[in-house]
Structure formats: structure tokens, C-alpha cells
Protein backbone atom coordinates (compact mmCIF):
# COMPACT_ATOMS: atom_id res chain seq x y z
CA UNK A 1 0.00 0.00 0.00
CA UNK A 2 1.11 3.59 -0.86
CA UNK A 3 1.03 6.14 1.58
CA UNK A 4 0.97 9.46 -0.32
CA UNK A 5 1.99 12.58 1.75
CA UNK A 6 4.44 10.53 3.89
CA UNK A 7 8.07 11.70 4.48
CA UNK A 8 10.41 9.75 5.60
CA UNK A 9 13.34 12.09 6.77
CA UNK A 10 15.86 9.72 8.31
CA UNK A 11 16.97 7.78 4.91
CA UNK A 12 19.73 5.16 5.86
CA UNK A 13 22.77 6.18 3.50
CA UNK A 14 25.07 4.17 2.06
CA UNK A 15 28.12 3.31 3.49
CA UNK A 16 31.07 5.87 1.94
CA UNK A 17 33.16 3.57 0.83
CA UNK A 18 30.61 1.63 -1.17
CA UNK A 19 30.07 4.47 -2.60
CA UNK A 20 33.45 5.18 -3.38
CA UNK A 21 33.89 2.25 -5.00
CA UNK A 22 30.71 1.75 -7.14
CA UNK A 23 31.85 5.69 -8.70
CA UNK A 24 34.37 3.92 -10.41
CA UNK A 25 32.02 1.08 -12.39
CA UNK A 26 29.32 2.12 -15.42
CA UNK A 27 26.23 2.00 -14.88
CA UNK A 28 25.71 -1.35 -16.86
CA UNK A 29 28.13 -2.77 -15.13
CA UNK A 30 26.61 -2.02 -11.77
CA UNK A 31 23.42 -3.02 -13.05
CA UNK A 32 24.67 -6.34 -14.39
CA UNK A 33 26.42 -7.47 -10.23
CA UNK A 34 22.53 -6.15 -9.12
CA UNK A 35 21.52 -9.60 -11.01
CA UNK A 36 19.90 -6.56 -13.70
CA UNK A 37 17.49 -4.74 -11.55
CA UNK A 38 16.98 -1.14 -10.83
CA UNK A 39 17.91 -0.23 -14.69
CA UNK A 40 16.13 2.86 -15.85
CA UNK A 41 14.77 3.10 -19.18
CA UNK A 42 16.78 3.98 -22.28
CA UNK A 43 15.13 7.58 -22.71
CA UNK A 44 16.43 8.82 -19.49
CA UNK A 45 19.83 11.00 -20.14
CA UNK A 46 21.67 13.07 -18.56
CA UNK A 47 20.63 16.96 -18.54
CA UNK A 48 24.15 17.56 -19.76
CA UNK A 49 26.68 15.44 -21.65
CA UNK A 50 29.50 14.05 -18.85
CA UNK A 51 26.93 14.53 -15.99
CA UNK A 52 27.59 11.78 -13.21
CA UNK A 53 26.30 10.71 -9.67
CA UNK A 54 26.38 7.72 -7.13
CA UNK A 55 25.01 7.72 -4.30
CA UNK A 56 21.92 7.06 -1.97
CA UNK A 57 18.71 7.23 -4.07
CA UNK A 58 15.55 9.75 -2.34
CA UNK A 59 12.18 8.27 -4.11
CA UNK A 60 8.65 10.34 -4.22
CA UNK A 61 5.47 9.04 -5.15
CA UNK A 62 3.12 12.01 -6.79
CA UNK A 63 -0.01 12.96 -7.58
CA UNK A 64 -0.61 13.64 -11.12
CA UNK A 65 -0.38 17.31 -11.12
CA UNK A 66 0.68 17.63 -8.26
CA UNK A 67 4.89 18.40 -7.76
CA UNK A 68 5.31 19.68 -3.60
CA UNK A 69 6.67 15.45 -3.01
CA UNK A 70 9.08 16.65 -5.56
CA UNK A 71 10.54 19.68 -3.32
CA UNK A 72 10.10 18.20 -0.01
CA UNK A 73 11.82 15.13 -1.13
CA UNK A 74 14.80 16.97 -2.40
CA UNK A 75 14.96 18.34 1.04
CA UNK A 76 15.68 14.82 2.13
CA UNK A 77 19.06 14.22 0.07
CA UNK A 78 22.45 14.52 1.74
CA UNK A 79 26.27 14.52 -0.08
CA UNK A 80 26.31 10.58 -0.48
């Protein structure tokens, strides 16, 4: 069950050095040692050519029309 208008503020991160370490890998790579989950569709691209990021992920679930999930979770993400 979805529980719309929830916010969970304490996310557990992960640890640094995981981090750290995944930086170094592709993304298909990663995705491939997940057993190939969490892969996001082929239309998604980066804003700008190079961009890069690892790190914990902050999810929102939103109401059609409806964005304020999108601010209040962006609240929610830390360096890491």
C-alpha cells in the first residue's frame, strides 16, 4: 500500500566507501552485479553530456499534477 503525503526524513545512507567504489564502475556494469534490476529506461539522459552521480537514491510518489513530493523530497538528500 502507498502512503501518499508521507516523508520519511531519516533515509539510511550508504556506506562511503561503497560508494566510493561503485563511482568507479558504469552504470551497466553495476546493473549487471545487481543480477539486472533497478535499470532505468533507455530515454532517461543526462541533462548535460559528462553529468555523473552515485550515491543514496531519495524516491517520491506524486499525484498527477501535483509536484510539492518533488521539493520536499529533495529536502531529504544529503552529499552521499
Amino acid at each position: 500500500m502507498h502512503h501518499l503525503g508521507v516523508v520519511h526524513r531519516t533515509v539510511d545512507r550508504a556506506d562511503p566507501a561503497a560508494v566510493e567504489a561503485l563511482s568507479r564502475f558504469g552504470v551497466a556494469t553495476v546493473h549487471e552485479a545487481m543480477g539486472r534490476l533497478g535499470l532505468m529506461r533507455p530515454y532517461m539522459r543526462p541533462v548535460y553530456e559528462g553529468a555523473k552521480l552515485c550515491g543514496t537514491a531519495v524516491t517520491a510518489l506524486l499525484q498527477p499534477g501535483d509536484n510539492w513530493m518533488l521539493h520536499v523530497a529533495a529536502e531529504q538528500v544529503r552529499e552521499g
